[in-house]
C-alpha atoms as a PDB file:
ATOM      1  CA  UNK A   1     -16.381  -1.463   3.083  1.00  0.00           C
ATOM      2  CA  UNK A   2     -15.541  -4.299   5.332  1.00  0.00           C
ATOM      3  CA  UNK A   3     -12.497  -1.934   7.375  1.00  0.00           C
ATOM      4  CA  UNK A   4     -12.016   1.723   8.229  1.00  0.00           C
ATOM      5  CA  UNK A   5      -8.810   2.713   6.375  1.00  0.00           C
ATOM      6  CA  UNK A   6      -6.373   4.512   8.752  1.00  0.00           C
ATOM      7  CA  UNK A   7      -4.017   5.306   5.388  1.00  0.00           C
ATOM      8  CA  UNK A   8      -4.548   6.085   1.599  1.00  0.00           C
ATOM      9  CA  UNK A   9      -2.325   4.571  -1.187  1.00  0.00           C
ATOM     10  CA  UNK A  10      -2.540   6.464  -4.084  1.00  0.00           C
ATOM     11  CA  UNK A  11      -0.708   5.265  -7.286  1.00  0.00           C
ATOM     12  CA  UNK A  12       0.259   1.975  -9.356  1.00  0.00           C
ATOM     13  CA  UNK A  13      -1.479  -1.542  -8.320  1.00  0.00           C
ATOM     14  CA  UNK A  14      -0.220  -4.078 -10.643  1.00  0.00           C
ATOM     15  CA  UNK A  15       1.500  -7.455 -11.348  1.00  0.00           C
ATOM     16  CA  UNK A  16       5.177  -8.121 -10.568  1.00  0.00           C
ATOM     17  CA  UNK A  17       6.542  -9.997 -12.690  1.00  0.00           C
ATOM     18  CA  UNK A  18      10.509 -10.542 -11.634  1.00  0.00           C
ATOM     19  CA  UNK A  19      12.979 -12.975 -13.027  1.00  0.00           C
ATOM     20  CA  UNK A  20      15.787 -13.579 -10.678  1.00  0.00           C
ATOM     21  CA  UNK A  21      18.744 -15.535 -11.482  1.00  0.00           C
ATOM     22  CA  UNK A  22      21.925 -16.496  -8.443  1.00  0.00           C
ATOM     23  CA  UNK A  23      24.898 -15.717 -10.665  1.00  0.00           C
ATOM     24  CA  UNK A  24      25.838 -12.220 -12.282  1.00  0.00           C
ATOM     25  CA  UNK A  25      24.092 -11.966 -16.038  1.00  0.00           C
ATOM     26  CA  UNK A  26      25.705  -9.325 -18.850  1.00  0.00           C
ATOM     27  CA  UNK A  27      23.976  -7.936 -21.500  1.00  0.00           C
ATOM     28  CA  UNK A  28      22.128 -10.464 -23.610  1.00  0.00           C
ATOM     29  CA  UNK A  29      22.407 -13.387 -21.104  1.00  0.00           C
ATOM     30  CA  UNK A  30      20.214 -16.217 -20.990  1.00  0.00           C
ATOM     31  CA  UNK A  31      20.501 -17.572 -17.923  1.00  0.00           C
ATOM     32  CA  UNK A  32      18.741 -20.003 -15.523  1.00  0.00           C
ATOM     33  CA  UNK A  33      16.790 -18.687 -12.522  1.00  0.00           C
ATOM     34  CA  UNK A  34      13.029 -18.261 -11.322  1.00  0.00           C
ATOM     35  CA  UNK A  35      10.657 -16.411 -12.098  1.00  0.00           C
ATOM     36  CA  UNK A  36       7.533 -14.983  -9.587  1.00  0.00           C
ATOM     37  CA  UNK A  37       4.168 -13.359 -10.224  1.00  0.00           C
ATOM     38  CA  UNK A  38       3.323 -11.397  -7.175  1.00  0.00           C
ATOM     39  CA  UNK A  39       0.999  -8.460  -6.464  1.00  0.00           C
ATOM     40  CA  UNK A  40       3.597  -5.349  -6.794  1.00  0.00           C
ATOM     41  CA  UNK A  41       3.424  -1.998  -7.839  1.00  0.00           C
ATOM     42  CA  UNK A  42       4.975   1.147  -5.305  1.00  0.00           C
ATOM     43  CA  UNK A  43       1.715   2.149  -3.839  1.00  0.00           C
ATOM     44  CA  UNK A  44       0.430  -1.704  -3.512  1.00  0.00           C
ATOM     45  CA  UNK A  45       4.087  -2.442  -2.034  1.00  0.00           C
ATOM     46  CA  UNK A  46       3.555  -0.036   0.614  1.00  0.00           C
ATOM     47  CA  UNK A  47      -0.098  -1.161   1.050  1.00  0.00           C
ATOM     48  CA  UNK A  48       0.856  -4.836   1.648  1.00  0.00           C
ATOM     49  CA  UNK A  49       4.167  -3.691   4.092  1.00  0.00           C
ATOM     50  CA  UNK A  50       2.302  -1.399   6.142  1.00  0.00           C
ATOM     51  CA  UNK A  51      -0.528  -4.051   6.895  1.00  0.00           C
ATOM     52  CA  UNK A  52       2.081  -6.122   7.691  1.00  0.00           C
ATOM     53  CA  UNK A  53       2.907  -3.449  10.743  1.00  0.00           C
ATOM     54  CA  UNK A  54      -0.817  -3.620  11.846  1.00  0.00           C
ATOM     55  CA  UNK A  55      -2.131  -0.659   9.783  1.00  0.00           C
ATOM     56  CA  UNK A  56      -5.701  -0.800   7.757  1.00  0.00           C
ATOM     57  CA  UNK A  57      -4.087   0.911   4.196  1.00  0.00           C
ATOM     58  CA  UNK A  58      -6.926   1.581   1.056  1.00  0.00           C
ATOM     59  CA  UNK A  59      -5.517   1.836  -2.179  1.00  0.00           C
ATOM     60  CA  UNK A  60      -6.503   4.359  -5.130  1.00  0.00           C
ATOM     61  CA  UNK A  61      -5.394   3.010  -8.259  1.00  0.00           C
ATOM     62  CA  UNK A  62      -7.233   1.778 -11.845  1.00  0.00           C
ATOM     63  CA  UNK A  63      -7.204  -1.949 -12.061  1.00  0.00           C
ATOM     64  CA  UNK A  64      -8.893  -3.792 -15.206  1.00  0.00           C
ATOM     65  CA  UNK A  65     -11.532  -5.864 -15.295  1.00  0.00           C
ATOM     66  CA  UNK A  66      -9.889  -8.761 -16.563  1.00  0.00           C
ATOM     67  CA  UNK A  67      -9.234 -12.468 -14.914  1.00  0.00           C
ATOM     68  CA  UNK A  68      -5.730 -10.344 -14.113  1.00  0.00           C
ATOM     69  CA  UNK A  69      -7.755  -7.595 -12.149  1.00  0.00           C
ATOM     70  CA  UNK A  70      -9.720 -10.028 -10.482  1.00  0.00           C
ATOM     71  CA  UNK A  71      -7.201 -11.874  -9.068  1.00  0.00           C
ATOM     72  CA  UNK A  72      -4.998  -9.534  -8.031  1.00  0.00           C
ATOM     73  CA  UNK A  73      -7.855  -7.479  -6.171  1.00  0.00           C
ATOM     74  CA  UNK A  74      -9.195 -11.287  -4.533  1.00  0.00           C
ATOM     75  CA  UNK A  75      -5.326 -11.650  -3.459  1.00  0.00           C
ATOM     76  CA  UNK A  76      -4.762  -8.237  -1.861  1.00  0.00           C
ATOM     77  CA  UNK A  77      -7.986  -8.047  -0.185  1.00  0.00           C
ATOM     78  CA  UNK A  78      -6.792 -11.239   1.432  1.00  0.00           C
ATOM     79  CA  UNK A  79      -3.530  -9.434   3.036  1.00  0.00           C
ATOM     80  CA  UNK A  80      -5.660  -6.776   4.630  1.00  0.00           C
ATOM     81  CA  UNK A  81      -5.641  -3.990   1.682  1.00  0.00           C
ATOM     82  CA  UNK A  82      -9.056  -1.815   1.141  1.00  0.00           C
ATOM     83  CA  UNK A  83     -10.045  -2.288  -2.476  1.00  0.00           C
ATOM     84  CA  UNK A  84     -13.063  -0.863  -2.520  1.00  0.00           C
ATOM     85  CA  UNK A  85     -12.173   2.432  -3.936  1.00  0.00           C
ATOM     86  CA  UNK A  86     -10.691   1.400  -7.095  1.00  0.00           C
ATOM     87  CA  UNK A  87     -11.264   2.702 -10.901  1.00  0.00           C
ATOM     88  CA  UNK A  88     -11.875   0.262 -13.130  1.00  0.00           C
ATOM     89  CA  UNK A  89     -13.062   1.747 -16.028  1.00  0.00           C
ATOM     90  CA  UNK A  90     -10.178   1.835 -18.040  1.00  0.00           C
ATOM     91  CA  UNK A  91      -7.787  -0.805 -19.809  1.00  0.00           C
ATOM     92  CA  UNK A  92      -5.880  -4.302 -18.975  1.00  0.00           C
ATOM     93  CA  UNK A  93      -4.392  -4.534 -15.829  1.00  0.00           C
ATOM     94  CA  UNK A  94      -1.070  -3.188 -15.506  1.00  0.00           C
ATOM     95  CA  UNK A  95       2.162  -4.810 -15.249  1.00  0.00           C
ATOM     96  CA  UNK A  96       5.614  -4.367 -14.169  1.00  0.00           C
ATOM     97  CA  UNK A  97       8.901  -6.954 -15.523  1.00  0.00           C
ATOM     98  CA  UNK A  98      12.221  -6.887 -14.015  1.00  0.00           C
ATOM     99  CA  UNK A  99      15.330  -8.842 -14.261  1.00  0.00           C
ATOM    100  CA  UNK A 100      17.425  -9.310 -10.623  1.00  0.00           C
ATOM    101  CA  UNK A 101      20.707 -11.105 -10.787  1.00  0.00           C
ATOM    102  CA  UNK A 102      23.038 -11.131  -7.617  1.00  0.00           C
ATOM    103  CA  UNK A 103      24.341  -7.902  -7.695  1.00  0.00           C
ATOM    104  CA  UNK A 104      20.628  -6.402  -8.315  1.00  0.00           C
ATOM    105  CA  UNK A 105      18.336  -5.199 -10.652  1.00  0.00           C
ATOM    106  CA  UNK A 106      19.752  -5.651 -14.168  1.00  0.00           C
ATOM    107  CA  UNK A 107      16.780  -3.740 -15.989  1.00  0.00           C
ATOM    108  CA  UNK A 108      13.276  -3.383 -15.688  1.00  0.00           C
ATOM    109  CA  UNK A 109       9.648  -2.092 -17.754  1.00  0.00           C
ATOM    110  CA  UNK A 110       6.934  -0.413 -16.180  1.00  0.00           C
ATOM    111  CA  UNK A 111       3.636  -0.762 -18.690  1.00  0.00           C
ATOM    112  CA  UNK A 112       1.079   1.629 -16.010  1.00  0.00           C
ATOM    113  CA  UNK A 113      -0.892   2.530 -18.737  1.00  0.00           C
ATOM    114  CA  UNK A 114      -3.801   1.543 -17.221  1.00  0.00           C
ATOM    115  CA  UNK A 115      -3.098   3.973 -14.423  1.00  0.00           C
ATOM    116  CA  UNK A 116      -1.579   7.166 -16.464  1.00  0.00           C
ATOM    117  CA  UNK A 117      -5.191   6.888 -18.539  1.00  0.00           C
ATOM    118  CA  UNK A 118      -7.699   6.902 -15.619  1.00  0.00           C
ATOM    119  CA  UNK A 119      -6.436  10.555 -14.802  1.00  0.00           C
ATOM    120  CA  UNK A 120      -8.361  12.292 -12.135  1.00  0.00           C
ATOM    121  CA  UNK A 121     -10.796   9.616 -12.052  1.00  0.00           C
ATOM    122  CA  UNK A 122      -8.437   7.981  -9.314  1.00  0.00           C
ATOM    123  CA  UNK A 123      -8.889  10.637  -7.223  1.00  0.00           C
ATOM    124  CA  UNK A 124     -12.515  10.341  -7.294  1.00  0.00           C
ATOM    125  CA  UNK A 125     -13.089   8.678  -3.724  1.00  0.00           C
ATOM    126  CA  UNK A 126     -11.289  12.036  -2.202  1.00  0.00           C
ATOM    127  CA  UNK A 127     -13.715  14.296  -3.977  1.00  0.00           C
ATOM    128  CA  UNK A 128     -17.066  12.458  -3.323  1.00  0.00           C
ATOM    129  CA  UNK A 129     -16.687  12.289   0.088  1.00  0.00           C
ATOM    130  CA  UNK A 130     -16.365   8.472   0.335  1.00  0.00           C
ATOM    131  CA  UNK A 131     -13.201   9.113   1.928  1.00  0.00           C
ATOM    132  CA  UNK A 132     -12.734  12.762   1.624  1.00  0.00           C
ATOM    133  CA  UNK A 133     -13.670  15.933   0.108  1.00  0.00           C
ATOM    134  CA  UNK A 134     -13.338  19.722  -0.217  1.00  0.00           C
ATOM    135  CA  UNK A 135     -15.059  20.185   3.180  1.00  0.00           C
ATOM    136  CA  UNK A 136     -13.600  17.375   5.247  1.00  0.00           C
ATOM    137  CA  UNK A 137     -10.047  16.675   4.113  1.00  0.00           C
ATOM    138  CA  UNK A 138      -8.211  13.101   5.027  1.00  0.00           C
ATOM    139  CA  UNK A 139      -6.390  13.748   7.997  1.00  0.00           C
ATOM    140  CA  UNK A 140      -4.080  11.011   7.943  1.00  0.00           C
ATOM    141  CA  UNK A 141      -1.195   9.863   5.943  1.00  0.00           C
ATOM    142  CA  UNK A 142      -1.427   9.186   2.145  1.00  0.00           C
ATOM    143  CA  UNK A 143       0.977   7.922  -0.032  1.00  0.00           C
ATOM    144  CA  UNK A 144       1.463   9.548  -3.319  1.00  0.00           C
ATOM    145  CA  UNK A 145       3.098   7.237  -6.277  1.00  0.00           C
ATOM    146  CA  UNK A 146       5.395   8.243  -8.976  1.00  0.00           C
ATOM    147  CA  UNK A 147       3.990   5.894 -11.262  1.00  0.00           C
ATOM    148  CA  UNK A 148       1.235   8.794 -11.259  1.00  0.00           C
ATOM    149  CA  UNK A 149       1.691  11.227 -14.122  1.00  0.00           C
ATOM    150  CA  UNK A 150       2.700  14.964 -13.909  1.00  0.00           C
ATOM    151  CA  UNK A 151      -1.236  15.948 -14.593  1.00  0.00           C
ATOM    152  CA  UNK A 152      -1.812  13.819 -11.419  1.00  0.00           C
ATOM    153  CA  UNK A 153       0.401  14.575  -9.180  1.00  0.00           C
ATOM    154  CA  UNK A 154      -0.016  18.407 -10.334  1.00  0.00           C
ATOM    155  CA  UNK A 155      -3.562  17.915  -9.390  1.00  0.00           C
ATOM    156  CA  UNK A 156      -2.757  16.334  -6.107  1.00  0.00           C
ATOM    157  CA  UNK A 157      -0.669  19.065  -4.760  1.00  0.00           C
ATOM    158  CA  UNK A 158      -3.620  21.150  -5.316  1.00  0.00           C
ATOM    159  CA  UNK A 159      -6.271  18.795  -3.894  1.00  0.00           C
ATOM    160  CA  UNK A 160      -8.275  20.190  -1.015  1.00  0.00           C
ATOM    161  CA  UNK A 161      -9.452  16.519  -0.038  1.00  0.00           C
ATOM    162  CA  UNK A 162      -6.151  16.425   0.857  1.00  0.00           C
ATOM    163  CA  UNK A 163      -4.447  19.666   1.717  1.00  0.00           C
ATOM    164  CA  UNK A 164      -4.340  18.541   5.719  1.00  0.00           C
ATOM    165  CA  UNK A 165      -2.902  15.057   4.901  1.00  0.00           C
ATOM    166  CA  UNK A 166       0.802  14.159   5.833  1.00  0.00           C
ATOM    167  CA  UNK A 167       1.986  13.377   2.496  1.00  0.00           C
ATOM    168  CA  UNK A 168       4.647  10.479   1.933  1.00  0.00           C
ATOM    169  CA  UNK A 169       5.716  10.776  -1.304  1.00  0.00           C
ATOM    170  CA  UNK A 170       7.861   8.168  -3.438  1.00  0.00           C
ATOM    171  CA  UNK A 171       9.053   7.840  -6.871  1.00  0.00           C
ATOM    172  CA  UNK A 172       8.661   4.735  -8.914  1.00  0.00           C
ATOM    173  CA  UNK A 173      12.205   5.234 -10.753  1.00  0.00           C
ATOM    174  CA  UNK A 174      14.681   7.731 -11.242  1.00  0.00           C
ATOM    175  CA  UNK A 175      13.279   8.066 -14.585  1.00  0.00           C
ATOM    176  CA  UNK A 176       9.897   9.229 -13.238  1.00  0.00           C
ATOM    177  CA  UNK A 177      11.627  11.351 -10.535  1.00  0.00           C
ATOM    178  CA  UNK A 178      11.311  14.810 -11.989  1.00  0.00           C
ATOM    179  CA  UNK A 179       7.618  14.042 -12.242  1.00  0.00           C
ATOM    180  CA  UNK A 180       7.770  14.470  -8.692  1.00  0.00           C
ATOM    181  CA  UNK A 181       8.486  18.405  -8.948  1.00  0.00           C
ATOM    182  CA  UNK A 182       4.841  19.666  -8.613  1.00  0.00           C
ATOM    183  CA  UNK A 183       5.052  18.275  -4.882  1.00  0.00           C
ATOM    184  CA  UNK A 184       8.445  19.457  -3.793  1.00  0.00           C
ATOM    185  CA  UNK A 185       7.484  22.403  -2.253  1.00  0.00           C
ATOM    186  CA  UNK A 186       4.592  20.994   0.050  1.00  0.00           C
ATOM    187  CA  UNK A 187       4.761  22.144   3.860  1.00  0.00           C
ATOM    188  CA  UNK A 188       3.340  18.572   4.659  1.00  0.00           C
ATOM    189  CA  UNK A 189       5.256  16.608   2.478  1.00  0.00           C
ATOM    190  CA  UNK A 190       7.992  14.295   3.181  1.00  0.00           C
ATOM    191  CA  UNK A 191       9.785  12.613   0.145  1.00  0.00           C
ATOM    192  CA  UNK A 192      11.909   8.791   0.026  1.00  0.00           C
ATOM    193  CA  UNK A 193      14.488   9.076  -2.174  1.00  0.00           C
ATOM    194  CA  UNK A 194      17.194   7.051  -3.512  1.00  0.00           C
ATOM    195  CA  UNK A 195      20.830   9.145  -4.457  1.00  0.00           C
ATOM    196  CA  UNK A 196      20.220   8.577  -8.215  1.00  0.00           C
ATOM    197  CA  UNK A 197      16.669  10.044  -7.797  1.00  0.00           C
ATOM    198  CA  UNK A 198      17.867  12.824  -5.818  1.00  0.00           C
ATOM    199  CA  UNK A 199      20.596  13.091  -8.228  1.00  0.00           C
ATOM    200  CA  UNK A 200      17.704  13.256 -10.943  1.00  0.00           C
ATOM    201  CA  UNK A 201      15.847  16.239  -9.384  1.00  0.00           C
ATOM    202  CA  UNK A 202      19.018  18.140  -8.435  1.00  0.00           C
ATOM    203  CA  UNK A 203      20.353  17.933 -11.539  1.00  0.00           C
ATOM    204  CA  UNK A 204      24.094  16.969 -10.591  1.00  0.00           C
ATOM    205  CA  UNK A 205      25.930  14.496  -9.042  1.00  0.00           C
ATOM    206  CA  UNK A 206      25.611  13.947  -5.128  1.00  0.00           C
ATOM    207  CA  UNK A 207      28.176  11.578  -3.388  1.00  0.00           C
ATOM    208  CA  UNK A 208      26.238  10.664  -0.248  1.00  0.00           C
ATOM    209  CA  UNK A 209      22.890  10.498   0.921  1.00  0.00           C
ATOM    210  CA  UNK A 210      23.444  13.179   3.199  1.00  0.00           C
ATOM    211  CA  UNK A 211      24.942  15.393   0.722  1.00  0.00           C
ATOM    212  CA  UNK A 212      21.320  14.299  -1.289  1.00  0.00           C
ATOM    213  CA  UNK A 213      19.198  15.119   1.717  1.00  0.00           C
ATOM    214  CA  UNK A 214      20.799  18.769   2.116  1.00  0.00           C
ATOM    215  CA  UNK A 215      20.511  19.101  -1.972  1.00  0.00           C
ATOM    216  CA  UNK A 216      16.880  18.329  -1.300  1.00  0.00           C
ATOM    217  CA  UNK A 217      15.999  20.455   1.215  1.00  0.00           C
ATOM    218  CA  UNK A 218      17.766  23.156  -0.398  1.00  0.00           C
ATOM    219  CA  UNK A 219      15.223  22.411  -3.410  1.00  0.00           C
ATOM    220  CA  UNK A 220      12.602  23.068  -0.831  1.00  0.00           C
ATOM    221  CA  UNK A 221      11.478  19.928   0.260  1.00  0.00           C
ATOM    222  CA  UNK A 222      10.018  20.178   3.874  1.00  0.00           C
ATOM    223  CA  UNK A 223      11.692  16.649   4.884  1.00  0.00           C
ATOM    224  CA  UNK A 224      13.361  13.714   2.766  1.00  0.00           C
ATOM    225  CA  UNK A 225      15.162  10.067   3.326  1.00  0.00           C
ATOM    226  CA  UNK A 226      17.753   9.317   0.667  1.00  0.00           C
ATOM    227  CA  UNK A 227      18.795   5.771   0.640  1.00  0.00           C
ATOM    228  CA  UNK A 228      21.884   4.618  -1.338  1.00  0.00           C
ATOM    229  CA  UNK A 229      22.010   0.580  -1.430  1.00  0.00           C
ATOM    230  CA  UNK A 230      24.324  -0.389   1.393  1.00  0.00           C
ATOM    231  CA  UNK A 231      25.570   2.773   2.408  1.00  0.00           C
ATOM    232  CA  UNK A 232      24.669   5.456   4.795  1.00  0.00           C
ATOM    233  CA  UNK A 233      21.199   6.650   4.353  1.00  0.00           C
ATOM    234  CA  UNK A 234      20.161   9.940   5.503  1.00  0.00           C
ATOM    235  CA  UNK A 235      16.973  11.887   6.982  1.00  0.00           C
ATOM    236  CA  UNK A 236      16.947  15.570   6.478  1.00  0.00           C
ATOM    237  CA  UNK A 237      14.376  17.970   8.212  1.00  0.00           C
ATOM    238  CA  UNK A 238      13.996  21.722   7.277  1.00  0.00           C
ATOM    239  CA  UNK A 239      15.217  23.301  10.137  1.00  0.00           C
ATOM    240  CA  UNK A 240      16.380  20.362  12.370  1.00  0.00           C
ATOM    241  CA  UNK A 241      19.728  19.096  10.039  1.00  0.00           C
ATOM    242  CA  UNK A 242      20.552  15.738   8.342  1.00  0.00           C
ATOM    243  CA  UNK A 243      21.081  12.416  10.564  1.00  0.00           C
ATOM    244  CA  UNK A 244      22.548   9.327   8.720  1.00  0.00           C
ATOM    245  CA  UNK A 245      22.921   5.623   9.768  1.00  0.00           C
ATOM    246  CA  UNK A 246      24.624   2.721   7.983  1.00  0.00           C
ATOM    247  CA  UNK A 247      22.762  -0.297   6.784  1.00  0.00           C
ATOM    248  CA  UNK A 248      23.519  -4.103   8.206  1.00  0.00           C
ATOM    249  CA  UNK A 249      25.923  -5.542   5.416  1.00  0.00           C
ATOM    250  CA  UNK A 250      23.457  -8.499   4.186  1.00  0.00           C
ATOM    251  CA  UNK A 251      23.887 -11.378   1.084  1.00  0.00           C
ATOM    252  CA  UNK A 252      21.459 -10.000  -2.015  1.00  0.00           C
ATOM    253  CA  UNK A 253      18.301 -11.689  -2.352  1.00  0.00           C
ATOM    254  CA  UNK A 254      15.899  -9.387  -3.671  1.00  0.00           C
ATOM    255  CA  UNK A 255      15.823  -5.815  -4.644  1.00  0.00           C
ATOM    256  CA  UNK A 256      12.382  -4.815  -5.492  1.00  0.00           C
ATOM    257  CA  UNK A 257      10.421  -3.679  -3.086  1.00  0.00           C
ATOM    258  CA  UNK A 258      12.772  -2.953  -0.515  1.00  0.00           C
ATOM    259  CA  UNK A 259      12.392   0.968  -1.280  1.00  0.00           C
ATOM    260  CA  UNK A 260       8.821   0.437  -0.199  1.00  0.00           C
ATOM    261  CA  UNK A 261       9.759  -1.634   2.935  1.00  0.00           C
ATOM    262  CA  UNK A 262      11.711   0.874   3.791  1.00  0.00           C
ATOM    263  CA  UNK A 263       8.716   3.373   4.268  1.00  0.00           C
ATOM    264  CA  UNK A 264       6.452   1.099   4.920  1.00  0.00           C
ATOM    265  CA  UNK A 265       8.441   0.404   8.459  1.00  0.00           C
ATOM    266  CA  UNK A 266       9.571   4.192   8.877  1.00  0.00           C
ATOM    267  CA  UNK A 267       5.763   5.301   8.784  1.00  0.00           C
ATOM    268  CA  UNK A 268       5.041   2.125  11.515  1.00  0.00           C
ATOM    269  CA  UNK A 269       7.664   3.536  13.787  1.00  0.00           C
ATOM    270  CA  UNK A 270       6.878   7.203  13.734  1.00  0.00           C
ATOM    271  CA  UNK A 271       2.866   6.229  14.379  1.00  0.00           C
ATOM    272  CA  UNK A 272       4.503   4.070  17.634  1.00  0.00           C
ATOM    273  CA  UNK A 273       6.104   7.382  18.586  1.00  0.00           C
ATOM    274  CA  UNK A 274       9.953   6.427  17.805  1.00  0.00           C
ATOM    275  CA  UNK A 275      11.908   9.825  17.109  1.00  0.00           C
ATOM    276  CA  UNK A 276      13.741  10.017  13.952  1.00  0.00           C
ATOM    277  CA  UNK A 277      16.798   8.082  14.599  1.00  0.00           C
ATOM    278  CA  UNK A 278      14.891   5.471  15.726  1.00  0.00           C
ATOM    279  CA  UNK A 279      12.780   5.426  12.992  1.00  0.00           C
ATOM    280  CA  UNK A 280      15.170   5.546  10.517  1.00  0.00           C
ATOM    281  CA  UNK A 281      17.110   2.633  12.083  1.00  0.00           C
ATOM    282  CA  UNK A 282      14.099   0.530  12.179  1.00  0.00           C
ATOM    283  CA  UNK A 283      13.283   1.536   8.531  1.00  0.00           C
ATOM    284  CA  UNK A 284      17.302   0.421   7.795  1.00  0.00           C
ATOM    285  CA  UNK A 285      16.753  -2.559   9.257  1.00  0.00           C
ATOM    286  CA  UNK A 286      13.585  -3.683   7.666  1.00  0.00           C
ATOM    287  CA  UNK A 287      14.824  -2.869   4.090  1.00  0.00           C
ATOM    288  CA  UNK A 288      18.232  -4.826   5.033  1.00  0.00           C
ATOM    289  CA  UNK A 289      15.787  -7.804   5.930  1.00  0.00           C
ATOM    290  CA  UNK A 290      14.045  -7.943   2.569  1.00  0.00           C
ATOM    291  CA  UNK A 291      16.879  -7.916   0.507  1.00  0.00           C
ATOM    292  CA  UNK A 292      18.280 -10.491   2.447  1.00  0.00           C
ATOM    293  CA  UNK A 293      15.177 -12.365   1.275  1.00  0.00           C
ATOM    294  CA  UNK A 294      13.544 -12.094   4.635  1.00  0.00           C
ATOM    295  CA  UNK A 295       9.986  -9.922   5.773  1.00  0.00           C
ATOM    296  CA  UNK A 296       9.583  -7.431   8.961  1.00  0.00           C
ATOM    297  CA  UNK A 297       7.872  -7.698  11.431  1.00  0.00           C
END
């Protein structure tokens, strides 16, 4: 290994493939715009953003050994991302398609097949003691992906490679929230939410983000963000209340990926020692910058 990780990934390494056009599309549109191939997927997102704030991340993910698996491992390796820890025993390399227009994401396909079929085996490296295992746990933070199935993330909660790790865990949709269930009641846990995945787990309508983070916490989550587009997003801490800020209004650029810049800026303030309001404004901030169709730092 050519770095010492200081953070685990765990989850969906793939292809983005996004189609983004500058006027509003309906249903059935064919519409002029362009189209990018970039390395994507929520746990690579994260990977990528936080070695952007000067953190050494190594992913845990299945990745084929096609010309696609090649080059996507050759491209992230590149951006600072430990890849030596990968499964690649299993099918093509996965991909994810989504259509942006300038209101957002019109609609979107997720084919992690690759990733749903390696199973436990991605959690190998945390077993073997090549980064952790039952007698000497990871101590720092890891990631956890809801790209991950239930088995998975079922597994996971139960892991003892990592039952000392600060866990930051993030769905990959709001229709792979409720996959996140096994975790919600983890005393090291903290969970980044949209309102529409909150909404998902709770199992009713929430207004606000705050009124999400204290529908979360009351689920039993130890600490959650909720994030609702441009408005208010919220932090909510068992036992210390809900604080809320409002995002910079900004032009629509991009939308994928900003969930993941989000925490990927929110984990680099808390390791500089920024309290929680600070954090989460810096976090705001950095997610308002990549929709805007710019990078932080």
């Amino acid at each position: 290994m050519s770095k010492q990780a200081d953070l685990l990934c765990i989850g969906a390494m793939l292809w983005d493939v996004i189609g983004r056009c500058p006027r509003p599309m309906a249903t059935g549109a064919d519409m002029p715009g362009r189209i990018s191939h970039i390395p994507g997927g929520v746990a690579l997102n994260v990977a990528l953003a936080v070695s952007r704030w000067g953190m050494t991340p190594a992913i845990l993910s299945a990745v084929g050994r096609d010309s696609e698996g090649e080059a996507l491992i050759a491209a992230v390796t590149k951006l600072g991302v430990v890849t030596d820890f990968l499964c690649r025993d299993g099918g093509p390399t996965d991909v994810y398609m989504a259509i942006e227009d300038v209101n957002g994401l019109i609609a979107a396909v997720a084919d992690a097949h690759s990733l749903e079929e390696a199973g436990e085996s991605v959690l190998t490296p945390i077993r073997d003691g090549r980064l952790a295992a039952e007698a000497a746990p990871w101590q720092g933070v890891a990631v956890i992906d809801g790209n991950l199935t239930m088995d998975q993330l079922s597994r996971i909660a139960q892991e003892p490679g990592l039952a000392q790790a600060d866990l930051r865990i993030v769905p990959a949709s709001p229709g792979k929230a409720e996959r996140l269930a096994p975790l919600i009641g983890s005393a090291h846990g903290c969970f980044y939410l949209n309102r529409y995945e909150a909404e998902v787990l709770a199992r009713r309508d929430l207004p606000d983000a705050a009124t999400a983070a204290l529908a979360m916490l009351d689920l039993g989550m130890h600490r959650v963000l909720v994030t609702d587009g441009g408005q208010p997003v919220a932090d909510g801490l068992a036992g210390a209340g809900v604080i809320n800020i409002t995002p910079p209004p900004v032009t629509i650029a991009r939308v994928t990926g900003a969930g993941d810049c989000f925490l990927a800026a929110h984990l680099a303030a808390e390791r500089a020692g920024l309290d929680r309001m600070q954090a989460l404004t810096r976090a705001t901030q950095a997610a308002a910058a990549h929709v805007s169709g710019k990078d932080m730092p």
